[in-house]
Protein backbone atom coordinates (compact mmCIF):
# COMPACT_ATOMS: atom_id res chain seq x y z
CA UNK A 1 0.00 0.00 0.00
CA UNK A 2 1.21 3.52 -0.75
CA UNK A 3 2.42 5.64 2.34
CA UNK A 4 -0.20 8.32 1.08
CA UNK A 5 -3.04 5.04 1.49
CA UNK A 6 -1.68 4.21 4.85
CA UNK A 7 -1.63 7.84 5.93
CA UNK A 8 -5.42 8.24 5.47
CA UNK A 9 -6.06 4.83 7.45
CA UNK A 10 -4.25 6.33 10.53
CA UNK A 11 -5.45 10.02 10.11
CA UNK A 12 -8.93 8.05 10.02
CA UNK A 13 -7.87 5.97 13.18
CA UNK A 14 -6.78 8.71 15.32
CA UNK A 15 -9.42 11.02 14.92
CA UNK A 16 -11.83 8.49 15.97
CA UNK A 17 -9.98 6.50 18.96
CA UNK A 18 -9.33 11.00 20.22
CA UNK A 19 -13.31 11.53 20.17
CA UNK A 20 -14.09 8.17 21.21
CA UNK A 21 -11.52 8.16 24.19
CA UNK A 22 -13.16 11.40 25.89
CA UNK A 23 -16.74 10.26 25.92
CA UNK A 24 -15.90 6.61 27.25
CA UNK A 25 -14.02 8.84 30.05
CA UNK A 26 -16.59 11.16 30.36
CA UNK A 27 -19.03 7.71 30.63
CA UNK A 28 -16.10 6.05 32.84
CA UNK A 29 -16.78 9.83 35.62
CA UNK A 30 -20.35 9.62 35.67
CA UNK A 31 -20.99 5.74 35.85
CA UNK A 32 -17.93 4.28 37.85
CA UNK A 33 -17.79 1.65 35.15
CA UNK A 34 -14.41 -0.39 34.95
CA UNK A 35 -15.21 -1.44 31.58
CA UNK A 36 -15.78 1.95 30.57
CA UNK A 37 -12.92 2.85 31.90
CA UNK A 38 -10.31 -0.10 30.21
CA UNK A 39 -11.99 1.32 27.12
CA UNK A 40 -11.25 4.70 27.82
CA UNK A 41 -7.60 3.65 28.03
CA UNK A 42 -8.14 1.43 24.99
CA UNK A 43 -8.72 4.44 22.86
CA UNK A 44 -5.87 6.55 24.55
CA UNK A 45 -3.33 3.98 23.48
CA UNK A 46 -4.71 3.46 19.87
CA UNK A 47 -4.95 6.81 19.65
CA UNK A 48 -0.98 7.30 21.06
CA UNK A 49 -0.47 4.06 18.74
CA UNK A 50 -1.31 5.82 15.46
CA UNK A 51 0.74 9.09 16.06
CA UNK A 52 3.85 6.38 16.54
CA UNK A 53 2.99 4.67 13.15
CA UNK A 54 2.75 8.13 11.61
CA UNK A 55 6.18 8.95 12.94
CA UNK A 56 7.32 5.84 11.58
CA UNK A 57 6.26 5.88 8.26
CA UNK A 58 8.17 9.58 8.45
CA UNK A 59 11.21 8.44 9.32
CA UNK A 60 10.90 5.61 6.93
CA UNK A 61 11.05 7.91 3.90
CA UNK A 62 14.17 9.28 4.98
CA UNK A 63 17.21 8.14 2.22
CA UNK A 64 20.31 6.36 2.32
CA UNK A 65 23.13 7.47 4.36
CA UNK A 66 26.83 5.84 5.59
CA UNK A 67 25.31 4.13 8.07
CA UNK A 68 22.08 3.08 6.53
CA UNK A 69 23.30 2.46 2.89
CA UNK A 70 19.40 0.89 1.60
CA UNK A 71 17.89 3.65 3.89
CA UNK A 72 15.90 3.94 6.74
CA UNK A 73 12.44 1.85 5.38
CA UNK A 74 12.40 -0.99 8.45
CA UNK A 75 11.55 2.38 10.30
CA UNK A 76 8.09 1.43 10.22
CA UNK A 77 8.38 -1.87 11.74
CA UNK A 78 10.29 -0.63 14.44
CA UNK A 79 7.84 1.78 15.80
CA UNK A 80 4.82 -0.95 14.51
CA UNK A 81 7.05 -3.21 17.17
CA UNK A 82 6.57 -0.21 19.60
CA UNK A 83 2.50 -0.02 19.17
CA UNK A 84 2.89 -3.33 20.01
CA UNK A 85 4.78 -3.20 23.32
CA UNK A 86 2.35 -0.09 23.96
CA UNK A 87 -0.99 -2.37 23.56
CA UNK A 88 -0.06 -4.70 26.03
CA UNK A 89 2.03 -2.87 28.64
CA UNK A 90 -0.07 0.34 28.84
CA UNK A 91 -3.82 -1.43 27.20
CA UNK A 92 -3.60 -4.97 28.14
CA UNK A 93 -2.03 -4.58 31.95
CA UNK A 94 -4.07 -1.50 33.03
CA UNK A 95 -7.48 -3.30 32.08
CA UNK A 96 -6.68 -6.01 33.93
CA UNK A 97 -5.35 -4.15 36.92
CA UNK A 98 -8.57 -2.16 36.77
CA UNK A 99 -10.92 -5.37 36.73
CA UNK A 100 -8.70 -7.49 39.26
CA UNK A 101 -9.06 -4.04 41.75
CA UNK A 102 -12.74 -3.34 41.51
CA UNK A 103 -12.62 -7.40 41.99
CA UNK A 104 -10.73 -7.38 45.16
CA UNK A 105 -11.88 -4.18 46.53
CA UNK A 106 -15.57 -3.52 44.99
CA UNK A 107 -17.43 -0.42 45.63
CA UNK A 108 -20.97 -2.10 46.43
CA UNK A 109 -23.92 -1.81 44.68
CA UNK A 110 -24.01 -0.62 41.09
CA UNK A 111 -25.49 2.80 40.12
CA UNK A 112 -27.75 2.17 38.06
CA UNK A 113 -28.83 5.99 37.22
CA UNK A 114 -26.40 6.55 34.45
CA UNK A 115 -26.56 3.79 32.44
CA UNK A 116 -28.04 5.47 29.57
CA UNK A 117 -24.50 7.21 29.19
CA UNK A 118 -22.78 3.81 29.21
CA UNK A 119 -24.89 2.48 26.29
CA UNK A 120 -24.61 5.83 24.57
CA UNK A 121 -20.68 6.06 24.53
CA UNK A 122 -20.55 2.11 23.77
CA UNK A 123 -23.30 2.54 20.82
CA UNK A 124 -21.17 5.72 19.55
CA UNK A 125 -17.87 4.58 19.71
CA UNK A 126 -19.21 1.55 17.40
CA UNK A 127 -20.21 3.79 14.67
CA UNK A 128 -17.04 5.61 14.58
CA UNK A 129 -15.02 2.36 15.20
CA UNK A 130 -16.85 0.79 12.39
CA UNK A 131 -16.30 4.04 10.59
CA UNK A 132 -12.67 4.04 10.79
CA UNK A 133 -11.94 -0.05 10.75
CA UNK A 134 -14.12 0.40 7.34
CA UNK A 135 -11.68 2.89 5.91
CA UNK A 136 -8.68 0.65 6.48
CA UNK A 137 -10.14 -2.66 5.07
CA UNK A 138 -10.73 -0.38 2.17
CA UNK A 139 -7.38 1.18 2.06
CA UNK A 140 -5.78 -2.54 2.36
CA UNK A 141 -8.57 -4.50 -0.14
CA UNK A 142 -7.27 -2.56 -2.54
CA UNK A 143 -3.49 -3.64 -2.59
CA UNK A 144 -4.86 -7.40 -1.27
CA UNK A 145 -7.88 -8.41 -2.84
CA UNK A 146 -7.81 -11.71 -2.15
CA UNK A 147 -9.20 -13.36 1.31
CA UNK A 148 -8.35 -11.99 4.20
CA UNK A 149 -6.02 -15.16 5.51
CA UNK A 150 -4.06 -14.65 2.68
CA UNK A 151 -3.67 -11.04 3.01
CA UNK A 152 -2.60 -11.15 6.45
CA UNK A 153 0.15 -13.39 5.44
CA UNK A 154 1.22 -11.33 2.00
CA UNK A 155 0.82 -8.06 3.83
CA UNK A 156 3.93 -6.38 4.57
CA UNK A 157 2.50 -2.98 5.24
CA UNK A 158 2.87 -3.38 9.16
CA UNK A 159 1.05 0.49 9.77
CA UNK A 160 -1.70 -0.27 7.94
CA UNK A 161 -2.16 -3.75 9.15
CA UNK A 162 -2.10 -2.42 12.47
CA UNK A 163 -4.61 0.06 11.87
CA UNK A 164 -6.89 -2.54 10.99
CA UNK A 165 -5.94 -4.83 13.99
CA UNK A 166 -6.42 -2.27 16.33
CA UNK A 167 -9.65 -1.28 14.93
CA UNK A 168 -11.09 -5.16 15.19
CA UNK A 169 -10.01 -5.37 18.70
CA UNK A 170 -11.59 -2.65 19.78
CA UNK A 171 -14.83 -3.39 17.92
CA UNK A 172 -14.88 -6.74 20.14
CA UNK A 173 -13.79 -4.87 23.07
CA UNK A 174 -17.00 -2.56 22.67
CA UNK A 175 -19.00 -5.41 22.63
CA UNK A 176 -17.20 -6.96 25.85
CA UNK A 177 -17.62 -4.27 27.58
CA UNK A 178 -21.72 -3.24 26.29
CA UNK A 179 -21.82 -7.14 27.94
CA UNK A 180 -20.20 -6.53 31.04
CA UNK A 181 -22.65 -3.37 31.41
CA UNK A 182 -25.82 -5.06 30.41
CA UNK A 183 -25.09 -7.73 33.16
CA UNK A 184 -23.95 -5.36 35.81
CA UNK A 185 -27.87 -3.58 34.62
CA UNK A 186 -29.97 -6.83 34.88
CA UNK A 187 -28.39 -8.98 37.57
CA UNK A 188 -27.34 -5.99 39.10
CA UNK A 189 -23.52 -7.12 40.21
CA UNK A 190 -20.84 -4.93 39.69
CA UNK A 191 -18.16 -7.95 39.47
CA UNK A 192 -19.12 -8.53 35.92
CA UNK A 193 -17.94 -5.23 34.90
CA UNK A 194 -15.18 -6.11 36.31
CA UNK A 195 -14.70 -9.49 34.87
CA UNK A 196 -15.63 -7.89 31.39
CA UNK A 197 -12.57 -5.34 32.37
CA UNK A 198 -9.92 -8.44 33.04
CA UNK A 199 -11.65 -9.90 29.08
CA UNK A 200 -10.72 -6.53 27.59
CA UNK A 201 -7.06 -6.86 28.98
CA UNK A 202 -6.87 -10.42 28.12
CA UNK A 203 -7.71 -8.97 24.20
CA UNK A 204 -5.09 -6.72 23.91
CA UNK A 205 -2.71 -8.50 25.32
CA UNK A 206 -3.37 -11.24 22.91
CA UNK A 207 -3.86 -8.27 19.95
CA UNK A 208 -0.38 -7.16 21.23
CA UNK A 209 1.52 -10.57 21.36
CA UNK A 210 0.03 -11.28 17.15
CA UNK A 211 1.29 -7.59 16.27
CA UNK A 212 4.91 -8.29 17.69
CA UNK A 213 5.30 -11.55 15.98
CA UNK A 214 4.35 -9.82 12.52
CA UNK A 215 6.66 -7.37 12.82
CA UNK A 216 9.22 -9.56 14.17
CA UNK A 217 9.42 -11.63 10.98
CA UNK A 218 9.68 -8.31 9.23
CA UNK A 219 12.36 -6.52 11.89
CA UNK A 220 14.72 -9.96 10.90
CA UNK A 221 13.78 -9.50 7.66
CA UNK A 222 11.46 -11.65 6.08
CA UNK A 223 11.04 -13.09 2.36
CA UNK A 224 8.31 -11.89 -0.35
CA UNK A 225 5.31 -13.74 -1.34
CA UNK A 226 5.41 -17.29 -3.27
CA UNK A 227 3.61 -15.45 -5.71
CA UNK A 228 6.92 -12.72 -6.18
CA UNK A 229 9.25 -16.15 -5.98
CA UNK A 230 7.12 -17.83 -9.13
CA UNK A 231 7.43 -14.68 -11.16
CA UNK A 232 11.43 -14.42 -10.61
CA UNK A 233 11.65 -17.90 -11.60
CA UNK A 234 9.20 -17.90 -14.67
CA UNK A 235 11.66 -15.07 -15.78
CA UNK A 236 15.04 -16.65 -15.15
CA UNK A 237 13.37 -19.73 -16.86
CA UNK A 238 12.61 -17.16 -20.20
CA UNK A 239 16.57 -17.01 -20.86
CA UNK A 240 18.13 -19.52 -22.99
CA UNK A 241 21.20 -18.54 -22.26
CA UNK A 242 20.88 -19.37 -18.56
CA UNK A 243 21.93 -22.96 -17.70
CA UNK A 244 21.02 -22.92 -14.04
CA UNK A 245 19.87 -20.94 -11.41
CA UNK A 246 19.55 -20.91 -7.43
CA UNK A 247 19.70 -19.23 -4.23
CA UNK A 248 17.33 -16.88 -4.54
CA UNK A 249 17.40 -14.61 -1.70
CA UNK A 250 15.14 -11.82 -1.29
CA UNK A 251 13.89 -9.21 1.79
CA UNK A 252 11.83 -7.05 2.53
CA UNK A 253 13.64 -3.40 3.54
CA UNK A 254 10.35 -1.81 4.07
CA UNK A 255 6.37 -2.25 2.83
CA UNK A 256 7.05 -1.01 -0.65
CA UNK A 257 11.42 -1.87 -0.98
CA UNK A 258 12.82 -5.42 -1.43
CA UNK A 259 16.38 -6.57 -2.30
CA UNK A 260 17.00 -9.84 -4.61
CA UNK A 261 20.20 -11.44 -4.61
CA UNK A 262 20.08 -14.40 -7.12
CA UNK A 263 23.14 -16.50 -8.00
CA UNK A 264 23.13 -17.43 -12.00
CA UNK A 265 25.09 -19.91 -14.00
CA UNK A 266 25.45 -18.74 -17.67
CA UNK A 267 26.53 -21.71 -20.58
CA UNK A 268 29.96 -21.60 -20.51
CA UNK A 269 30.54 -20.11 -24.34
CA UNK A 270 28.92 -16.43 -23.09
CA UNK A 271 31.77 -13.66 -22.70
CA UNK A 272 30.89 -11.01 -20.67
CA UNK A 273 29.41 -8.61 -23.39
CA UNK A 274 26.92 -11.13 -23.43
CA UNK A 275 26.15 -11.77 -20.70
CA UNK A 276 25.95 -7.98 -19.24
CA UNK A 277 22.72 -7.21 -21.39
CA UNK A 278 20.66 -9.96 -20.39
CA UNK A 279 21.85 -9.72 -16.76
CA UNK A 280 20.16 -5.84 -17.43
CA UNK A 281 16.88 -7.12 -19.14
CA UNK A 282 16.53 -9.23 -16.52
CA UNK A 283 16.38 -6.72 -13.94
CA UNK A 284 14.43 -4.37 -15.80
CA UNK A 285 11.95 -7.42 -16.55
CA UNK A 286 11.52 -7.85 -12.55
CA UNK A 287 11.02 -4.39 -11.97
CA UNK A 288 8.73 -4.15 -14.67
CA UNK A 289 6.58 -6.75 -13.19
CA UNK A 290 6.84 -5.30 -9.52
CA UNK A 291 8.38 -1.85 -8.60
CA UNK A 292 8.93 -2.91 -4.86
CA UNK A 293 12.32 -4.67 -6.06
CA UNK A 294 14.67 -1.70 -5.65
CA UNK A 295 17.96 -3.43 -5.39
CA UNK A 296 18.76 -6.65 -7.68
CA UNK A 297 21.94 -8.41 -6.94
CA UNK A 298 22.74 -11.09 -10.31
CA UNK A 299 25.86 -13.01 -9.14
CA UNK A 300 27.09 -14.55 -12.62
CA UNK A 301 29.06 -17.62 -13.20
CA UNK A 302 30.50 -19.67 -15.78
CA UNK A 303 32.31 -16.49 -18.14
CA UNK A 304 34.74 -16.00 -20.21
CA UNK A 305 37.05 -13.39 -19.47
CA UNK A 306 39.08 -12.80 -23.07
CA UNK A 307 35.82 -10.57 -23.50
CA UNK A 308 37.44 -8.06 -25.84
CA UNK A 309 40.34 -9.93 -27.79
């Protein structure tokens, strides 16, 4: 996805999780609602979150330089690996702590007289969290159409996929917590606020433990798609000239920059004059196919060197 695409998804994000996060406070004051409050937090730290991917995909865009010679685009996966330490140190541990409190020391009897602001805030926040989660499954259907399992795994656009993350979570949180309020309403119990508290942390952390293995792979640096693999090797198979080809090594250095180091063997009657124009039409064949390949390595074999006797 373009930075420009994954821009829009975030602006989208943060404006809603910044409105959202002051009503479910202002819900969290009036009602003494745990669950309220966990998603007030929820919101602060998505909200914080998409700031951090913004910042990211900043200093992503920021060139080469003697100490980063391909640039600076695993930026963004750093700071997606931040969001992720964020979720479940700052989202994840304070729900819990503020179920497993109003658990252990419970304030009595639910009030019951401003429940209408509870449902209000939860019904709200829906619409605008459907709002924004609907902009950035639009933003990422249109680099991925295919199904969603497969997107996930092709999708190295660790902002955006974030975005989207973050969005679902907190579309299930809502409902854990509308739950938790309902039953605190009818049965009139405050522990299951509090249980549906502890359920919100239990979420993120889980939300926060899938976002740090994604951008794990990518931090190490992972491989492109099968689908990027056949097309190198239905072009390499074009070529004639090529008798055999292997180790075929390729990485993602950010959401739209991968580097290709291949090793070919040429027949053994090419000199290099030869060989150096195919070597080019292959790379400008790749590229062709896929711009993301921004540094091609061909390591040739098998040449004659009494090129220009």
């Amino acid at each position: 996805m373009s930075a420009s695409g994954s821009k829009l998804t975030i602006f989208a994000s943060i404006a809603a999780n910044l409105g959202i996060a002051i009503l479910k406070f202002i819900a969290s004051f009036f009602t003494g609602s745990a669950a309220m409050l966990s998603e007030g937090i929820h919101s602060v730290i998505d909200t914080t979150n998409g700031l951090l991917l913004l910042l990211g995909i900043k200093r992503s865009k920021k060139g080469p330089d003697h100490l980063h010679p391909f640039g600076h685009g695993k930026e963004v996966y750093f700071w997606s690996f931040i969001v992720a330490i964020f979720i479940f140190a700052l989202g994840g541990g304070m729900a819990m702590y503020e179920g497993i409190k109003h658990i252990i020391h419970p304030k009595g009897a639910p009030d019951h007289s401003n429940v209408i602001w509870s449902y209000g805030v939860l019904i709200g926040a829906m619409i605008f969290e459907g709002g924004s989660l609907w902009v950035a499954w639009k933003q990422f259907r249109k680099v991925y159409p295919t199904g969603f399992k497969s997107a996930l795994e092709d999708s190295k656009d660790a902002a955006t996929l974030a975005v989207i993350i973050e969005n679902a979570a907190a579309m299930i949180g809502l409902v854990i917590a509308l739950i938790g309020v309902t039953l605190t309403f009818v049965l009139d119990d405050a522990i299951y606020d509090a249980i549906a508290s502890i359920a919100i942390g239990l979420l993120l952390t889980y939300v926060a433990y899938f976002m740090a293995s994604e951008t794990r792979h990518l931090l190490i640096g992972e491989t492109v798609t099968d689908k990027d693999l056949k097309m190198i090797h239905d072009i390499l198979d074009d070529y004639s000239e090529i008798e055999f080809f292997g180790n075929i090594r390729t990485m993602h250095l950010g959401p739209d920059e991968v580097m290709l180091g291949v090793e070919v063997n040429f027949k053994d009657n090419l000199t290099i004059a030869q060989v150096e124009p195919i070597v080019m039409d292959i790379k400008q064949r790749i590229v062709a196919k896929d711009e993301k390949f921004k540094h091609i390595y061909i390591e040739s074999n098998s040449i004659q060197k009494s090129t220009f006797n």
